[in-house]
PDB file of N, CA and C in Angstrom:
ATOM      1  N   UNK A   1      -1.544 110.612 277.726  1.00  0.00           N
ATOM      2  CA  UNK A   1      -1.260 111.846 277.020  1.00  0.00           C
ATOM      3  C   UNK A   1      -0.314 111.598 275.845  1.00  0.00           C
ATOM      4  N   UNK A   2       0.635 110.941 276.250  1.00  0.00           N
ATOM      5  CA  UNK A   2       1.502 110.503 274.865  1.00  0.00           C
ATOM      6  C   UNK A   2       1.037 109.735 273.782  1.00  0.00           C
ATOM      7  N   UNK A   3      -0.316 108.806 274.027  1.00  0.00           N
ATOM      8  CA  UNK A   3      -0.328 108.007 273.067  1.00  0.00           C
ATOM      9  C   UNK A   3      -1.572 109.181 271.998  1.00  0.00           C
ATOM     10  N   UNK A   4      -2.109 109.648 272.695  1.00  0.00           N
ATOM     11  CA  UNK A   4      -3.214 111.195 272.354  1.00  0.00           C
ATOM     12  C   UNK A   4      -1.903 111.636 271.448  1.00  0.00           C
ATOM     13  N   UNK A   5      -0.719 112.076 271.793  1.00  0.00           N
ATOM     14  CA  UNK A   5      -0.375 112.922 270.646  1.00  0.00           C
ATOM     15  C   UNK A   5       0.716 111.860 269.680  1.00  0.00           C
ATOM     16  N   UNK A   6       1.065 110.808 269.932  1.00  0.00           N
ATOM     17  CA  UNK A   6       1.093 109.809 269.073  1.00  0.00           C
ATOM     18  C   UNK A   6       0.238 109.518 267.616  1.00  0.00           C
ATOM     19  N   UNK A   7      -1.181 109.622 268.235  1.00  0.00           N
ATOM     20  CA  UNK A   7      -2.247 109.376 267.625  1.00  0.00           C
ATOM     21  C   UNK A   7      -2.557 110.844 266.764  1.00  0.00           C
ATOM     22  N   UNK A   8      -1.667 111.856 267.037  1.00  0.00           N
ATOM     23  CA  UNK A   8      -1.792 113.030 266.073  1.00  0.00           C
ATOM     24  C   UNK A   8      -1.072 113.261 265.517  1.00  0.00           C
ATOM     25  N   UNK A   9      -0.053 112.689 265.668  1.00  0.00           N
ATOM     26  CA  UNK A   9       1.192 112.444 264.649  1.00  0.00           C
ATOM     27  C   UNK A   9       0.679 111.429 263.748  1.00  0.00           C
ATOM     28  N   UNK A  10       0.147 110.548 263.901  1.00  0.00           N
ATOM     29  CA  UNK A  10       0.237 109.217 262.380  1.00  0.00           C
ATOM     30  C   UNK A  10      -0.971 110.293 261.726  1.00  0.00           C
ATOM     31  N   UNK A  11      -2.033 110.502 262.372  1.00  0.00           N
ATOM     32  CA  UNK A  11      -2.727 111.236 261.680  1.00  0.00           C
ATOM     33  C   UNK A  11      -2.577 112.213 260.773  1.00  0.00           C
ATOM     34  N   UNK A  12      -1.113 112.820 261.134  1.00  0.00           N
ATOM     35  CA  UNK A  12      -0.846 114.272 260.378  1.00  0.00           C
ATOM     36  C   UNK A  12      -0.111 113.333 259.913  1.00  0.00           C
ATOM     37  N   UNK A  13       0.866 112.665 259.536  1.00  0.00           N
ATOM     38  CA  UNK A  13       1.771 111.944 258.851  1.00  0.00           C
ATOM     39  C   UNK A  13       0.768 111.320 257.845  1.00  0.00           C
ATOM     40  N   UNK A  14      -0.588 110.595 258.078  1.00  0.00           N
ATOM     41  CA  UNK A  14      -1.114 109.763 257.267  1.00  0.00           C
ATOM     42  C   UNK A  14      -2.041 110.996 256.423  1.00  0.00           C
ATOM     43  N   UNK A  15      -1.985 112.169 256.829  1.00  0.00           N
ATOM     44  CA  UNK A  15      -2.837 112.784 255.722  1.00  0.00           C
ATOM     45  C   UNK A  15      -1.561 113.758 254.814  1.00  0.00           C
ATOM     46  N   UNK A  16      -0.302 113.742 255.318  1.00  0.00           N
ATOM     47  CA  UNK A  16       0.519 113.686 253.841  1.00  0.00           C
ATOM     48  C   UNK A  16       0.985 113.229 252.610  1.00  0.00           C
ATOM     49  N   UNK A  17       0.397 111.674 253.119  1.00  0.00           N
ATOM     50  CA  UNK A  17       0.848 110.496 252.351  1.00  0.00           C
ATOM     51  C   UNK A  17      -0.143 110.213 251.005  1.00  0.00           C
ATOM     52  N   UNK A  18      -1.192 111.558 251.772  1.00  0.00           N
ATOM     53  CA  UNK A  18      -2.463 111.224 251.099  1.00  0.00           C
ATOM     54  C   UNK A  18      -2.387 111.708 249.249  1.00  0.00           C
ATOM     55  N   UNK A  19      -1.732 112.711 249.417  1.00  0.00           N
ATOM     56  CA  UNK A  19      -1.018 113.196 248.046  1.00  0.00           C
ATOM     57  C   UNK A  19      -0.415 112.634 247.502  1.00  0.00           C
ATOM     58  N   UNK A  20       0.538 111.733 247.935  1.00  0.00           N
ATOM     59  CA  UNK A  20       2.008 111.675 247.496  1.00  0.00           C
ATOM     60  C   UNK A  20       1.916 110.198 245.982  1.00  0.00           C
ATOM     61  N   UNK A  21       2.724 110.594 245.825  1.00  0.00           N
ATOM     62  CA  UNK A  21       2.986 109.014 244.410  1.00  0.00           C
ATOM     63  C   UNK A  21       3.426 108.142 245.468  1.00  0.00           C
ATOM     64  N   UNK A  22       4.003 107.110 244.931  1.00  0.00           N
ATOM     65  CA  UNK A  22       3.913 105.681 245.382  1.00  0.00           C
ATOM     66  C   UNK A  22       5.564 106.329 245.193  1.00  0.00           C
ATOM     67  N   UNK A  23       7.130 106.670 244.675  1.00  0.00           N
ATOM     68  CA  UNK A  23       8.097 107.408 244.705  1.00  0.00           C
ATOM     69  C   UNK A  23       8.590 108.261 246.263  1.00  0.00           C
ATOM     70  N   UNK A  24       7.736 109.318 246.014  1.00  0.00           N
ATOM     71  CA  UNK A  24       7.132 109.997 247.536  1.00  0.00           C
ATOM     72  C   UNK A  24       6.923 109.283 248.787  1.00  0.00           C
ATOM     73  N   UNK A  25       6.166 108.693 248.176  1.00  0.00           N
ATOM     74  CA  UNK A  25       5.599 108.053 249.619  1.00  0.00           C
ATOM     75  C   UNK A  25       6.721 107.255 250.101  1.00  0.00           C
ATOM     76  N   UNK A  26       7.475 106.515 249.634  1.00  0.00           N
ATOM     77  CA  UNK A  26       9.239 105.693 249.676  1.00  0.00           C
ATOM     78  C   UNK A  26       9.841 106.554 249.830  1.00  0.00           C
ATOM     79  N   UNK A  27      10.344 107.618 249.375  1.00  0.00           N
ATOM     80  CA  UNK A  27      11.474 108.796 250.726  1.00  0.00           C
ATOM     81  C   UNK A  27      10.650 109.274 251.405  1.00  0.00           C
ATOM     82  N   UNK A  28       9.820 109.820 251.477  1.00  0.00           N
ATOM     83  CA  UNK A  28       9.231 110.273 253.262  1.00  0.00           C
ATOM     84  C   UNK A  28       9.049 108.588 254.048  1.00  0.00           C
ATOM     85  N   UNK A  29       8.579 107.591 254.001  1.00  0.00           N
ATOM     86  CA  UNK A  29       9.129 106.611 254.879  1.00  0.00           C
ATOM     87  C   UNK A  29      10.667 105.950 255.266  1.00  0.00           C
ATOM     88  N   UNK A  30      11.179 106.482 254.331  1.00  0.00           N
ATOM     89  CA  UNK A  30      12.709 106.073 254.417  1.00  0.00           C
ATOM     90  C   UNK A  30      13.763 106.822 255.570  1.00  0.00           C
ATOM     91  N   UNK A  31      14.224 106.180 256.744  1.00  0.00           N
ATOM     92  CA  UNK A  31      14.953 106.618 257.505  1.00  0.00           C
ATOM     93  C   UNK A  31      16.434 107.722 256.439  1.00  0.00           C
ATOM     94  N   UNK A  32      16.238 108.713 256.983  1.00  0.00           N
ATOM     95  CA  UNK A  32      17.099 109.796 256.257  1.00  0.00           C
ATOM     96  C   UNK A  32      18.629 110.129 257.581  1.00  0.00           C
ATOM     97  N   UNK A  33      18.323 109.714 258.793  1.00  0.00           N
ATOM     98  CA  UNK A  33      19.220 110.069 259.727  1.00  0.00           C
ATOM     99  C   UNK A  33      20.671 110.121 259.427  1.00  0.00           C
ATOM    100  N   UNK A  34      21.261 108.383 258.352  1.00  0.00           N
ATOM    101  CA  UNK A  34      22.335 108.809 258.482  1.00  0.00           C
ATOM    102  C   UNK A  34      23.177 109.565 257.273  1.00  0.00           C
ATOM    103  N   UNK A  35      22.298 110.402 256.168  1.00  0.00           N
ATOM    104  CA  UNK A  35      21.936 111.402 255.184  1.00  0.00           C
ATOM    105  C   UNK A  35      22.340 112.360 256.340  1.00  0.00           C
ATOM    106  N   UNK A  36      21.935 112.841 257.274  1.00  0.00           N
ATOM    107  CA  UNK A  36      21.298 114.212 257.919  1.00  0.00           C
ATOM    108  C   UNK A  36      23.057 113.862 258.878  1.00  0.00           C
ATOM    109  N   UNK A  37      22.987 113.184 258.957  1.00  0.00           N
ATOM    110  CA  UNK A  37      24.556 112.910 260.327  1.00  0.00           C
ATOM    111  C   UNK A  37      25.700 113.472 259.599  1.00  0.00           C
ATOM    112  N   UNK A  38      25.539 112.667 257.868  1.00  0.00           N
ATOM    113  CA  UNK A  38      26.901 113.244 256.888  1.00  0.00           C
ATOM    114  C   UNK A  38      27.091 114.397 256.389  1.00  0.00           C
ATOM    115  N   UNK A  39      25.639 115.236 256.133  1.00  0.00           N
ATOM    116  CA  UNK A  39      25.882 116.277 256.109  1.00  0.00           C
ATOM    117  C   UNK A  39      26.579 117.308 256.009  1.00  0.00           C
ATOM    118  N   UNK A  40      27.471 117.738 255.428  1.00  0.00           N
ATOM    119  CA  UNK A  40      28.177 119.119 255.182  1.00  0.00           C
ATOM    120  C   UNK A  40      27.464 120.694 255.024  1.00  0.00           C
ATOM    121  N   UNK A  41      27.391 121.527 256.024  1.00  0.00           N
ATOM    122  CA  UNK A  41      27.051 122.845 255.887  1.00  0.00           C
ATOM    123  C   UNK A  41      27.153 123.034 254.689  1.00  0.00           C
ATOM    124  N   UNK A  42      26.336 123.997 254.048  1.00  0.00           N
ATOM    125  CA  UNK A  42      26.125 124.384 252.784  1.00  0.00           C
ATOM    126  C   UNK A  42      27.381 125.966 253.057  1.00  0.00           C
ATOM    127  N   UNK A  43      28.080 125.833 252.060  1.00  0.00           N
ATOM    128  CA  UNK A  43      29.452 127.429 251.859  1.00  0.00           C
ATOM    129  C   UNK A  43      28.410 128.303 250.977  1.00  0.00           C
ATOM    130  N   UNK A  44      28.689 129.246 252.175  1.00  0.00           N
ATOM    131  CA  UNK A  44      27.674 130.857 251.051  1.00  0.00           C
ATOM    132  C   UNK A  44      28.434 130.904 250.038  1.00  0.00           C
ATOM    133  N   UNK A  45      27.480 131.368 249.327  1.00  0.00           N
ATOM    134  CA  UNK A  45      28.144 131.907 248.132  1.00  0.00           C
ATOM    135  C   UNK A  45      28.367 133.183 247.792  1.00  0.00           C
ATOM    136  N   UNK A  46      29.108 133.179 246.775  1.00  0.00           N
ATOM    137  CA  UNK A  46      30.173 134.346 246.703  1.00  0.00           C
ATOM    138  C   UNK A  46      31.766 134.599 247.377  1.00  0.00           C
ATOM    139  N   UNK A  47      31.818 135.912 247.435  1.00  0.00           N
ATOM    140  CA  UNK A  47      33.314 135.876 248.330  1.00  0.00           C
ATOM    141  C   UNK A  47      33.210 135.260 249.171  1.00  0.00           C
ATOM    142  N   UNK A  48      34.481 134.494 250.238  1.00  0.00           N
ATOM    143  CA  UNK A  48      34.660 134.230 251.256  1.00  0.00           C
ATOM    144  C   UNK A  48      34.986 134.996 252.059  1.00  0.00           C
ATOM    145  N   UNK A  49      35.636 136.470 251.549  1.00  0.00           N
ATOM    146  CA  UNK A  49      35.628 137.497 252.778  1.00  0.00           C
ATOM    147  C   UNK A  49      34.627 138.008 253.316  1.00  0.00           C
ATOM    148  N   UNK A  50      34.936 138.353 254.879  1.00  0.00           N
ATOM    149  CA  UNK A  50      33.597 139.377 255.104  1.00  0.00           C
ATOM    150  C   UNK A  50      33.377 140.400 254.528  1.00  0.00           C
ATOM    151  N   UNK A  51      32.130 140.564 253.744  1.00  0.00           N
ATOM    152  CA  UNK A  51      31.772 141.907 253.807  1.00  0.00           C
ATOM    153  C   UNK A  51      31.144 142.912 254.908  1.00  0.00           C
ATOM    154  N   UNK A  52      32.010 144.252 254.410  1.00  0.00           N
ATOM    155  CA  UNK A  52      31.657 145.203 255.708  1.00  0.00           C
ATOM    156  C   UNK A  52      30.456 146.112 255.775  1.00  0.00           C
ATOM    157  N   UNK A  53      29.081 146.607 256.099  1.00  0.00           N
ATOM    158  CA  UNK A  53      28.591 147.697 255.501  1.00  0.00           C
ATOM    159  C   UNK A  53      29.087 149.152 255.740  1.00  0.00           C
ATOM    160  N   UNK A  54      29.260 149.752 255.585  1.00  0.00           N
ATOM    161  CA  UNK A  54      29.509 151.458 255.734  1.00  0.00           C
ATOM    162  C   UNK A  54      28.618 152.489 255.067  1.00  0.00           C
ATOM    163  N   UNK A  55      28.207 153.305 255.688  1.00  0.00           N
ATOM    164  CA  UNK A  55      27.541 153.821 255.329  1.00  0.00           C
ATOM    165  C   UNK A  55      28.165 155.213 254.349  1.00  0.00           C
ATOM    166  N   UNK A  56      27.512 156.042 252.789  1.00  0.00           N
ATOM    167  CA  UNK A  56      28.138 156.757 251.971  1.00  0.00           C
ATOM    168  C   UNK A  56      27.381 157.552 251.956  1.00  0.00           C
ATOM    169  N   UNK A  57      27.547 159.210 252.077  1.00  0.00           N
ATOM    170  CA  UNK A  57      26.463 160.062 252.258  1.00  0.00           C
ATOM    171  C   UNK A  57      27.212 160.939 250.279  1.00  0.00           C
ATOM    172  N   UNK A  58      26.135 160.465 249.620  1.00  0.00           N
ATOM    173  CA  UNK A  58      26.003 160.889 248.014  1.00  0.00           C
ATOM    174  C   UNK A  58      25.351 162.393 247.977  1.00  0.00           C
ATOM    175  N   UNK A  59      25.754 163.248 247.313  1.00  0.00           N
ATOM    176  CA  UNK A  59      24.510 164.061 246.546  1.00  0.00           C
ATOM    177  C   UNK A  59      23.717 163.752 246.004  1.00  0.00           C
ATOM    178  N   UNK A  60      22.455 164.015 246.085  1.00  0.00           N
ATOM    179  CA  UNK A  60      21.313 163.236 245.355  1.00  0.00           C
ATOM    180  C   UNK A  60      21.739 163.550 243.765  1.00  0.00           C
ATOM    181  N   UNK A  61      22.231 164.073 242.812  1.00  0.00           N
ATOM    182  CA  UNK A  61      22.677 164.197 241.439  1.00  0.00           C
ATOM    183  C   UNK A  61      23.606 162.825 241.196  1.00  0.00           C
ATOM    184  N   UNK A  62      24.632 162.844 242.568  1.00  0.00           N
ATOM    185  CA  UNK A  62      25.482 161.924 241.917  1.00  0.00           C
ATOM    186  C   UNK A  62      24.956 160.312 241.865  1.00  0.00           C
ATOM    187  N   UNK A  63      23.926 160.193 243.300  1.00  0.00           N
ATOM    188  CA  UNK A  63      23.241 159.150 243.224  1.00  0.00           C
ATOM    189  C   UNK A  63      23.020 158.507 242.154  1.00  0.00           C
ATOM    190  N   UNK A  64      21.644 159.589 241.429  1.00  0.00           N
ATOM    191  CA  UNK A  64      21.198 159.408 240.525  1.00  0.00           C
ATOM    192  C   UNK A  64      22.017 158.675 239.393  1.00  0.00           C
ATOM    193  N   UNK A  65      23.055 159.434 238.921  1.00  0.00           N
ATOM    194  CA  UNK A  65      24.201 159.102 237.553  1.00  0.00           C
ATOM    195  C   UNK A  65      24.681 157.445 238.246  1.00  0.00           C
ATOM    196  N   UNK A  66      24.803 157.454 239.715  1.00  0.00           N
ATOM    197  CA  UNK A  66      25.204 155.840 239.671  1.00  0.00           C
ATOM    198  C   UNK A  66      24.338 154.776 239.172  1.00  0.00           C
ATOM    199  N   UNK A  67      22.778 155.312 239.601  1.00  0.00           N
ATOM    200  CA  UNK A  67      21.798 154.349 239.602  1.00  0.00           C
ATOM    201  C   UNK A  67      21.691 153.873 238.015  1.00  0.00           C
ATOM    202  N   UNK A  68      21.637 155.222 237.298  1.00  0.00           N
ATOM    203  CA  UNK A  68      21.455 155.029 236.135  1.00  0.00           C
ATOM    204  C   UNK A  68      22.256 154.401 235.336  1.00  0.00           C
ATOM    205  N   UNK A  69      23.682 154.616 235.895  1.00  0.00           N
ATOM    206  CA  UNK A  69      25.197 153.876 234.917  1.00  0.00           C
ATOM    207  C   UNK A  69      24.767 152.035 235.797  1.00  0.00           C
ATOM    208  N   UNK A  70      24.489 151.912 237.055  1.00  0.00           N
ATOM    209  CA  UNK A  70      24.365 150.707 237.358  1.00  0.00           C
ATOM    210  C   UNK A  70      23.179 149.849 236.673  1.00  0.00           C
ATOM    211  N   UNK A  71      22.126 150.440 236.455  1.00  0.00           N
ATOM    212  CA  UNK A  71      21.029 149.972 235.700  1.00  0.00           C
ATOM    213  C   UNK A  71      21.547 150.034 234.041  1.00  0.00           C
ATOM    214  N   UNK A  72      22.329 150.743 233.565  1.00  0.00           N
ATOM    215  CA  UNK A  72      22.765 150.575 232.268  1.00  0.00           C
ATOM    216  C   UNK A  72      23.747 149.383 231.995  1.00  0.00           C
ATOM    217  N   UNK A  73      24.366 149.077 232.964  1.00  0.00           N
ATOM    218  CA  UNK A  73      25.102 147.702 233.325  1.00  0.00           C
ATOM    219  C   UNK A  73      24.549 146.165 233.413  1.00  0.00           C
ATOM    220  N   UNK A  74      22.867 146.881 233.947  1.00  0.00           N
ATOM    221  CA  UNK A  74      22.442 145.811 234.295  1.00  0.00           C
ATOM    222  C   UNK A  74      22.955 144.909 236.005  1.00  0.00           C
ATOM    223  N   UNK A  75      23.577 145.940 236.811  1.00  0.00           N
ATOM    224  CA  UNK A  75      23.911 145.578 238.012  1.00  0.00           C
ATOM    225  C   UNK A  75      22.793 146.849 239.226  1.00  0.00           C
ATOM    226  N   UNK A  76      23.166 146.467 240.296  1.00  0.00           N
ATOM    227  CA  UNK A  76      22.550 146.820 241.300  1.00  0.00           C
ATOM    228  C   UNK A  76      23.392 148.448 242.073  1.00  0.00           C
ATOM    229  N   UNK A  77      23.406 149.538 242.260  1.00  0.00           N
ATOM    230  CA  UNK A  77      23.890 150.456 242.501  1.00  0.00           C
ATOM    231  C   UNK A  77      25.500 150.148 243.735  1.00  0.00           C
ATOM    232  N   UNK A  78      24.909 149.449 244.389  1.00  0.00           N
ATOM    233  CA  UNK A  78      25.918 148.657 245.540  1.00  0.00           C
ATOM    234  C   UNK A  78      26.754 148.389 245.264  1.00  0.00           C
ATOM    235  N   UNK A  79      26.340 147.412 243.889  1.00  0.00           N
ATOM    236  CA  UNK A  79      27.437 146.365 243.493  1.00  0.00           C
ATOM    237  C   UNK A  79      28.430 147.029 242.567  1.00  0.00           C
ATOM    238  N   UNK A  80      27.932 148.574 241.801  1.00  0.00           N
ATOM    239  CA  UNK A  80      28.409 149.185 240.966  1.00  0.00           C
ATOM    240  C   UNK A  80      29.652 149.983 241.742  1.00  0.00           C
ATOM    241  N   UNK A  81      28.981 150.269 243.172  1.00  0.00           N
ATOM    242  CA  UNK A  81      29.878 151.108 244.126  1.00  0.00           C
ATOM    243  C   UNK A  81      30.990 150.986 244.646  1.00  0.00           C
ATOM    244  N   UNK A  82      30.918 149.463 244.591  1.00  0.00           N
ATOM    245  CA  UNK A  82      31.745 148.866 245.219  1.00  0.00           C
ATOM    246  C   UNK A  82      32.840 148.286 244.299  1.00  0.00           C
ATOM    247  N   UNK A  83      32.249 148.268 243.464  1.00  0.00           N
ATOM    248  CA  UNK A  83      33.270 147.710 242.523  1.00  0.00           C
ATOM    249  C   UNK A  83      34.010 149.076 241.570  1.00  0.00           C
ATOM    250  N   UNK A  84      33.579 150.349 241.659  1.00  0.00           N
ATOM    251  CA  UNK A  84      34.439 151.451 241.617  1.00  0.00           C
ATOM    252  C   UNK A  84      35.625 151.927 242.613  1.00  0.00           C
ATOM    253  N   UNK A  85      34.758 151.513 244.008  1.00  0.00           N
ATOM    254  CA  UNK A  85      35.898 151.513 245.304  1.00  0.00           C
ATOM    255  C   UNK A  85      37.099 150.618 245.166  1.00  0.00           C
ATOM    256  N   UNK A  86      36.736 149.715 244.479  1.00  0.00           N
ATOM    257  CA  UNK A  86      37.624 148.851 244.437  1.00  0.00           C
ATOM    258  C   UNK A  86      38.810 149.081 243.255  1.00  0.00           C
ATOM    259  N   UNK A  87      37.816 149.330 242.369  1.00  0.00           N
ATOM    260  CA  UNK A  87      38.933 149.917 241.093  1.00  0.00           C
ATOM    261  C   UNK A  87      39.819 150.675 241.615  1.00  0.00           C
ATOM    262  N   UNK A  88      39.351 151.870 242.381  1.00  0.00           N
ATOM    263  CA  UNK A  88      40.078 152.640 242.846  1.00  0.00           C
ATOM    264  C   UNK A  88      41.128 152.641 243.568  1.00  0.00           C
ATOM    265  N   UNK A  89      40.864 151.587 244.783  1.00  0.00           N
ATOM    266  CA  UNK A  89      42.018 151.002 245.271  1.00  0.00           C
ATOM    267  C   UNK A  89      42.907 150.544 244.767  1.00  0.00           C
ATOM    268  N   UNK A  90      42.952 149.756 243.422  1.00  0.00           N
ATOM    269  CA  UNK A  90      43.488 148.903 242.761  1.00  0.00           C
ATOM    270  C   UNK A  90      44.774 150.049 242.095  1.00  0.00           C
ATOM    271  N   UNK A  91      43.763 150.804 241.839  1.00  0.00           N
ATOM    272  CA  UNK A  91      44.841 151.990 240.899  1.00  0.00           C
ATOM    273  C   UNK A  91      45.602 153.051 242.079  1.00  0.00           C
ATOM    274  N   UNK A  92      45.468 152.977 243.038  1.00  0.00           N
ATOM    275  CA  UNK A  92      46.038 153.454 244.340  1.00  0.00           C
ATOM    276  C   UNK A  92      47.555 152.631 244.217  1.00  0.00           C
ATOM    277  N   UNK A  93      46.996 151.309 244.275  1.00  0.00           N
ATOM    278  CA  UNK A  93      47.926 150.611 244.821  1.00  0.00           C
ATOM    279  C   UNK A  93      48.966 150.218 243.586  1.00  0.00           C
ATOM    280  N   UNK A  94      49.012 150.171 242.442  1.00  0.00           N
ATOM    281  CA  UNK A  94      49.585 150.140 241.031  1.00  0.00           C
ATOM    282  C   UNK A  94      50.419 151.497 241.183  1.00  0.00           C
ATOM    283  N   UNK A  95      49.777 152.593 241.646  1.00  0.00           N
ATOM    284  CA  UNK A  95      50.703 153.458 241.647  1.00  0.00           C
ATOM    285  C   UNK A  95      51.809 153.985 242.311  1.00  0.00           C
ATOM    286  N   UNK A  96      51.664 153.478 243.169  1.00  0.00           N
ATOM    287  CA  UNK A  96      53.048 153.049 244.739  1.00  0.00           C
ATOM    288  C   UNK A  96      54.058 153.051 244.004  1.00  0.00           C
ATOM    289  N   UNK A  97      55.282 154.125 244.366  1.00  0.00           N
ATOM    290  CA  UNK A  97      56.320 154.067 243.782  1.00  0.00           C
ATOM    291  C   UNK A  97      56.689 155.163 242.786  1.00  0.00           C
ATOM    292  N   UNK A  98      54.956 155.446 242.174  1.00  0.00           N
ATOM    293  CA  UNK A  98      55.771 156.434 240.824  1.00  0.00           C
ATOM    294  C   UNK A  98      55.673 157.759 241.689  1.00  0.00           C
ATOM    295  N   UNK A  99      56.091 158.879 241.121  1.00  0.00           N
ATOM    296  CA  UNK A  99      56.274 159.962 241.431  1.00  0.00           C
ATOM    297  C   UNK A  99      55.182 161.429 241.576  1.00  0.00           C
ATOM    298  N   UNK A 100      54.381 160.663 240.139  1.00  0.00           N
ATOM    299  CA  UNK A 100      53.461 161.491 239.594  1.00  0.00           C
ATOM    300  C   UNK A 100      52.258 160.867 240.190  1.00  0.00           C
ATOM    301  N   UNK A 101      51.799 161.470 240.973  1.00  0.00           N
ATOM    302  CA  UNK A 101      50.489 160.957 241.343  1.00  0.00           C
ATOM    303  C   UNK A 101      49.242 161.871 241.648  1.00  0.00           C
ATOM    304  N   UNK A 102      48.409 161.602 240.990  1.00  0.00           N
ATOM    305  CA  UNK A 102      47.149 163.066 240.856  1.00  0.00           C
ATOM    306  C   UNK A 102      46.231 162.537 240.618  1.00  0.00           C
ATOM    307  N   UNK A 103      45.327 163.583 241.427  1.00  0.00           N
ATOM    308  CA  UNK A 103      43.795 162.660 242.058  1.00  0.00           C
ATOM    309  C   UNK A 103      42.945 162.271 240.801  1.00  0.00           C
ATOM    310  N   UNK A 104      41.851 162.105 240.488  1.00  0.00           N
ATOM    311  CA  UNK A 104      41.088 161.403 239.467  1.00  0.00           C
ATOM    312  C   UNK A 104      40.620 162.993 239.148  1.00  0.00           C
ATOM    313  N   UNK A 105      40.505 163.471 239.816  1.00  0.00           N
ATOM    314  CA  UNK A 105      39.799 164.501 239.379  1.00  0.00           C
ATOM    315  C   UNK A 105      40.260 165.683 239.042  1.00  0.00           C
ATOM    316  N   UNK A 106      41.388 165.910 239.790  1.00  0.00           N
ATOM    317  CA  UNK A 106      42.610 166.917 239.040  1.00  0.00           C
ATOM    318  C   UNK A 106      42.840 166.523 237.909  1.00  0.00           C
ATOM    319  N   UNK A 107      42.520 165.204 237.353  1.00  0.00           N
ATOM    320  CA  UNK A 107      43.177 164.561 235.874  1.00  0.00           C
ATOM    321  C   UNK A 107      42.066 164.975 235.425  1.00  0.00           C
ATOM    322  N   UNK A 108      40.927 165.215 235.307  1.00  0.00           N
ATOM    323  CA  UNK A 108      39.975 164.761 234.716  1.00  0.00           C
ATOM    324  C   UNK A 108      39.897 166.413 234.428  1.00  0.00           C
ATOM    325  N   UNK A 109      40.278 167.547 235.379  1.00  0.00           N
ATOM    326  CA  UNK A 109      40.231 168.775 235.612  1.00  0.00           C
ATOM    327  C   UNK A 109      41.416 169.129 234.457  1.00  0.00           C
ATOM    328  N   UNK A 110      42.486 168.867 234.390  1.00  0.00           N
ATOM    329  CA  UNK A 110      43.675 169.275 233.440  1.00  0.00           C
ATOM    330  C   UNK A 110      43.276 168.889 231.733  1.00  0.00           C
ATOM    331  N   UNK A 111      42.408 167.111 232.009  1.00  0.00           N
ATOM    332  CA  UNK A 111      42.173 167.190 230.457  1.00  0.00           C
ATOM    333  C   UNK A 111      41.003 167.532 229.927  1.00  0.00           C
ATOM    334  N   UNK A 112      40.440 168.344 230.947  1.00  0.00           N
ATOM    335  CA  UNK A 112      38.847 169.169 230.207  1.00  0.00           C
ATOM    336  C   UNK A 112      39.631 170.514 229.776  1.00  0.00           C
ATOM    337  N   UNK A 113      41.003 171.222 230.384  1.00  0.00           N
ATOM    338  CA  UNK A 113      41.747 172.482 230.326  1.00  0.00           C
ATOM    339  C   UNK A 113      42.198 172.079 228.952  1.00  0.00           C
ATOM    340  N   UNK A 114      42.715 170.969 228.903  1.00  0.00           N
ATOM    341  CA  UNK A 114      43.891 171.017 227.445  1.00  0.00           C
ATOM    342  C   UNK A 114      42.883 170.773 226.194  1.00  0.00           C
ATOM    343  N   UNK A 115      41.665 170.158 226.317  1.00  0.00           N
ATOM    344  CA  UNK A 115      40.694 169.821 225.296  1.00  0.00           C
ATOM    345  C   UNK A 115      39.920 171.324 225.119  1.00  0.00           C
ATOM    346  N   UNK A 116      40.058 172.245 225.873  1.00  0.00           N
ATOM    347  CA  UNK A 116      39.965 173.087 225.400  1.00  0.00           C
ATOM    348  C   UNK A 116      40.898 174.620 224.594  1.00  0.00           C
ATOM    349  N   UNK A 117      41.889 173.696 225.144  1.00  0.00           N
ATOM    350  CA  UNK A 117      42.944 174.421 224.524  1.00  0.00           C
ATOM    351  C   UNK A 117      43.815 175.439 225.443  1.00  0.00           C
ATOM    352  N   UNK A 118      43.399 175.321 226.648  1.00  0.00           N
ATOM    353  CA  UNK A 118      44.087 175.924 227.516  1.00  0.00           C
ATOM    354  C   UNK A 118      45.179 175.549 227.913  1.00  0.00           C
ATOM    355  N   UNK A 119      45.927 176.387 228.843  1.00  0.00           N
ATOM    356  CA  UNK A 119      47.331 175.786 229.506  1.00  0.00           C
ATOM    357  C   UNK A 119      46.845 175.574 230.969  1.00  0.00           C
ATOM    358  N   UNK A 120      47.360 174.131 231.305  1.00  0.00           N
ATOM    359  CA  UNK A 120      47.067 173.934 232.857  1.00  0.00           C
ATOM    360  C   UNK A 120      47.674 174.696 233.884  1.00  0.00           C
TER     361      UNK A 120
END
């Protein structure tokens, strides 16, 4: 029985060889083991932190305006998301300390009031 599947191994081995250049054919016969022993795991790429998923329940309007500002970027909606979350944090954390602190959207609410000439 072993030499039966012996005999189907050179066979499948000898009809790869059948392609190959005379190059080819010298690394596939070439013992690779102690290549494969030295080996170093390949490091993912990108961050080294974990990323977490969580799930974000959007209005379909606001969706939309991400997809479209992320495709105007030329990035992926995710990557746009995440990297606003992050801004955000960033400016969270810059602001530690001061006094005055008001949401993005109260700001955004006071200078649509004063551009129109109102008093906040």
């Amino acid at each position: 029985m072993d030499d039966e599947m012996d005999g189907e191994m050179d066979t499948e081995r000898l009809s790869r060889l059948k392609g190959m250049t005379e190059e080819q054919k010298r690394l596939f016969a070439m013992d690779h083991s102690d290549l494969i022993a030295r080996a170093q795991p390949a490091l993912p790429a990108g961050p080294t932190e974990i990323l977490v998923t969580k799930t974000v329940r959007l209005s379909s309007d606001s969706m939309d305006e991400l997809e479209a500002e992320a495709a105007r970027q030329g990035k992926k909606a995710r990557t746009l998301m995440r990297e606003y979350i992050e801004a955000g944090l960033a400016a969270d954390r810059s602001a530690e300390g001061h006094e005055l602190k008001v949401s993005l959207n109260e700001a955004v609410r006071m200078l649509r009031a004063l551009a129109r000439g109102e008093a906040a």
